[in-house]
N, C-alpha and C. Protein backbone atom coordinates (compact mmCIF):
# COMPACT_ATOMS: atom_id res chain seq x y z
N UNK A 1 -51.57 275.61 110.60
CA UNK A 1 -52.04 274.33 110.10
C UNK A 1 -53.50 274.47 109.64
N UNK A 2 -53.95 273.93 108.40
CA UNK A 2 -55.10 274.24 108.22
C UNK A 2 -56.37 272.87 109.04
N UNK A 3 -57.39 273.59 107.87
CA UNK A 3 -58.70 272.73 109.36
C UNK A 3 -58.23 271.53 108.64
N UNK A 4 -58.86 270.72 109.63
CA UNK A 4 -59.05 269.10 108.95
C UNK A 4 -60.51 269.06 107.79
N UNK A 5 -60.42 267.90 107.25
CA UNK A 5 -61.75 268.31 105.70
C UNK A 5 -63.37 268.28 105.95
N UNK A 6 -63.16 267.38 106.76
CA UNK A 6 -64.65 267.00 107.72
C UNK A 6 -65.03 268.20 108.96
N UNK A 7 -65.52 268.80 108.58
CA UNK A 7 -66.79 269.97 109.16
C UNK A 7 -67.91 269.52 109.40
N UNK A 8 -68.16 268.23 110.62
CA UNK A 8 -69.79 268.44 110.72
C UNK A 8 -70.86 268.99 110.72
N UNK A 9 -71.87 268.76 109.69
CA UNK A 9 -73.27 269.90 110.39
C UNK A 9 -74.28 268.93 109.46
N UNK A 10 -75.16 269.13 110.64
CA UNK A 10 -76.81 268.04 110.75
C UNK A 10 -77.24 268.38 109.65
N UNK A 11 -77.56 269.59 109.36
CA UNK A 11 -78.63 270.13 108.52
C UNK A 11 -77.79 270.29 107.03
N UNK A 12 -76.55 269.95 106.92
CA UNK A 12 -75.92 269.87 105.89
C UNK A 12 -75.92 268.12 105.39
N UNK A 13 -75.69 267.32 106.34
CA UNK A 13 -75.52 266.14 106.14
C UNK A 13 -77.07 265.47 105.90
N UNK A 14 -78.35 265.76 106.53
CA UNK A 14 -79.61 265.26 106.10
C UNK A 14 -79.94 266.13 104.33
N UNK A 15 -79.59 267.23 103.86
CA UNK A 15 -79.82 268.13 102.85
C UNK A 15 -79.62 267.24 101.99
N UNK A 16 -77.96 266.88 102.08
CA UNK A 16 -77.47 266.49 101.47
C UNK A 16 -77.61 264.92 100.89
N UNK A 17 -77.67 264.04 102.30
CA UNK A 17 -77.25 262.34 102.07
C UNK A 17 -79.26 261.75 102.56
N UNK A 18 -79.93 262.73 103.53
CA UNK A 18 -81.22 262.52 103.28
C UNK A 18 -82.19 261.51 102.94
N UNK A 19 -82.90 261.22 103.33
CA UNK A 19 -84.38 260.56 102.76
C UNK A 19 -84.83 261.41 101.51
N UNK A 20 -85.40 262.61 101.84
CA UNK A 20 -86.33 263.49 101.47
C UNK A 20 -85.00 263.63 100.23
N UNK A 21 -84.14 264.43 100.34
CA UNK A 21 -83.04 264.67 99.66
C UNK A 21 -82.87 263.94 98.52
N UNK A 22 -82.69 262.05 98.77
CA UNK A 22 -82.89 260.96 97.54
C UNK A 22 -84.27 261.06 96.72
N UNK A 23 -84.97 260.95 97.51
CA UNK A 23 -86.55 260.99 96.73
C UNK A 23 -87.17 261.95 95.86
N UNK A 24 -86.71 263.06 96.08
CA UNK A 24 -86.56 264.43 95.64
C UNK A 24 -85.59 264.36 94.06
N UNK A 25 -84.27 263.93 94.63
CA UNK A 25 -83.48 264.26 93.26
C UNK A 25 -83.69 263.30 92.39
N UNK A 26 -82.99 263.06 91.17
CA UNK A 26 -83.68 262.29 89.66
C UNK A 26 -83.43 260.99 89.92
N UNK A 27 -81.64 260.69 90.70
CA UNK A 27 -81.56 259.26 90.34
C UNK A 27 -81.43 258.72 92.08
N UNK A 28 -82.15 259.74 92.84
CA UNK A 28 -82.20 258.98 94.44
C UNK A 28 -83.42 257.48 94.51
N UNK A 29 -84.25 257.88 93.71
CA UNK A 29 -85.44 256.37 93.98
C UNK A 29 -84.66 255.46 93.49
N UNK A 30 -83.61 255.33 92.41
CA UNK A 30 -82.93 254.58 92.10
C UNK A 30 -82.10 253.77 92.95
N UNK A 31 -81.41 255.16 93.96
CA UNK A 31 -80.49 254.72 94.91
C UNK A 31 -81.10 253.90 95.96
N UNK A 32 -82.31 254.47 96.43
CA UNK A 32 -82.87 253.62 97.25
C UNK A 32 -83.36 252.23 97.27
N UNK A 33 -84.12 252.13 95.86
CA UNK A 33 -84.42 250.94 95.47
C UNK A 33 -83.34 249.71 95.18
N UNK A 34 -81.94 250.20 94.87
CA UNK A 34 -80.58 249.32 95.19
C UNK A 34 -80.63 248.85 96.40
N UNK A 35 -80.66 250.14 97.48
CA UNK A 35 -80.37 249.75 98.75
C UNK A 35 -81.25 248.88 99.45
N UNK A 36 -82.94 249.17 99.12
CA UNK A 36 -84.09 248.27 99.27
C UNK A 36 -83.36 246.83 98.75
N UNK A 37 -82.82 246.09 97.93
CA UNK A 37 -82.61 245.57 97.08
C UNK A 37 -81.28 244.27 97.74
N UNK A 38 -80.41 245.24 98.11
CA UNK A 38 -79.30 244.58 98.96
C UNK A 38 -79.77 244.65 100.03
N UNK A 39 -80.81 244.89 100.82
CA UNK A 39 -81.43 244.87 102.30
C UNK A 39 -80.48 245.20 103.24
N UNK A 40 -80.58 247.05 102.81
CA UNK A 40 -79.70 247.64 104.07
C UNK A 40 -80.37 247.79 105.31
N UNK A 41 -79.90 247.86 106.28
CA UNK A 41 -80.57 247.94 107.20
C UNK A 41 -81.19 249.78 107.49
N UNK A 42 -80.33 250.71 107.17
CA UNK A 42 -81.02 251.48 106.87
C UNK A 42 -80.87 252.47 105.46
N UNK A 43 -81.50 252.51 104.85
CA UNK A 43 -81.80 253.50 103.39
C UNK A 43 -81.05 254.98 103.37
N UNK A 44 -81.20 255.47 103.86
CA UNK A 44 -80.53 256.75 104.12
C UNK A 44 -80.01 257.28 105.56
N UNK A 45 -79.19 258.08 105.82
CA UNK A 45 -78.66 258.97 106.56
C UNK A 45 -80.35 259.13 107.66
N UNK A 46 -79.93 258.64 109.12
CA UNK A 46 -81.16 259.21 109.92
C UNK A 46 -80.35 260.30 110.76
N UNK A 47 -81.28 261.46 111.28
CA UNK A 47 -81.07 262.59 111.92
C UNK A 47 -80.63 261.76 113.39
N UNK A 48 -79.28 262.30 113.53
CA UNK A 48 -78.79 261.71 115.47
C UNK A 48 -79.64 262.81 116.30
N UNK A 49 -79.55 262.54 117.28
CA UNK A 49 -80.23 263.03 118.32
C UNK A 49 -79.68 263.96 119.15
């Protein structure tokens, strides 16, 4: 049976879905400023503990 599709990993999932990650790429200030916008409670992906 093969794996299931979801493979967690921290340092893949902040790289990827990120603060630094949005702000960084072309159309992340964009994304954020939506999310600023609809008043998410939080903007991006935070690191669990």
């Amino acid at each position: 049976m093969p794996k299931r599709t979801y493979q967690p990993s921290k340092k893949k999932r902040m790289t990827t879905h990120g603060f630094l990650a949005r702000t960084n790429s072309t159309k992340g200030p964009k994304v954020l400023q939506a999310r600023r916008r609809k008043g998410r409670a939080q903007l991006a992906v935070k690191p669990s503990k």
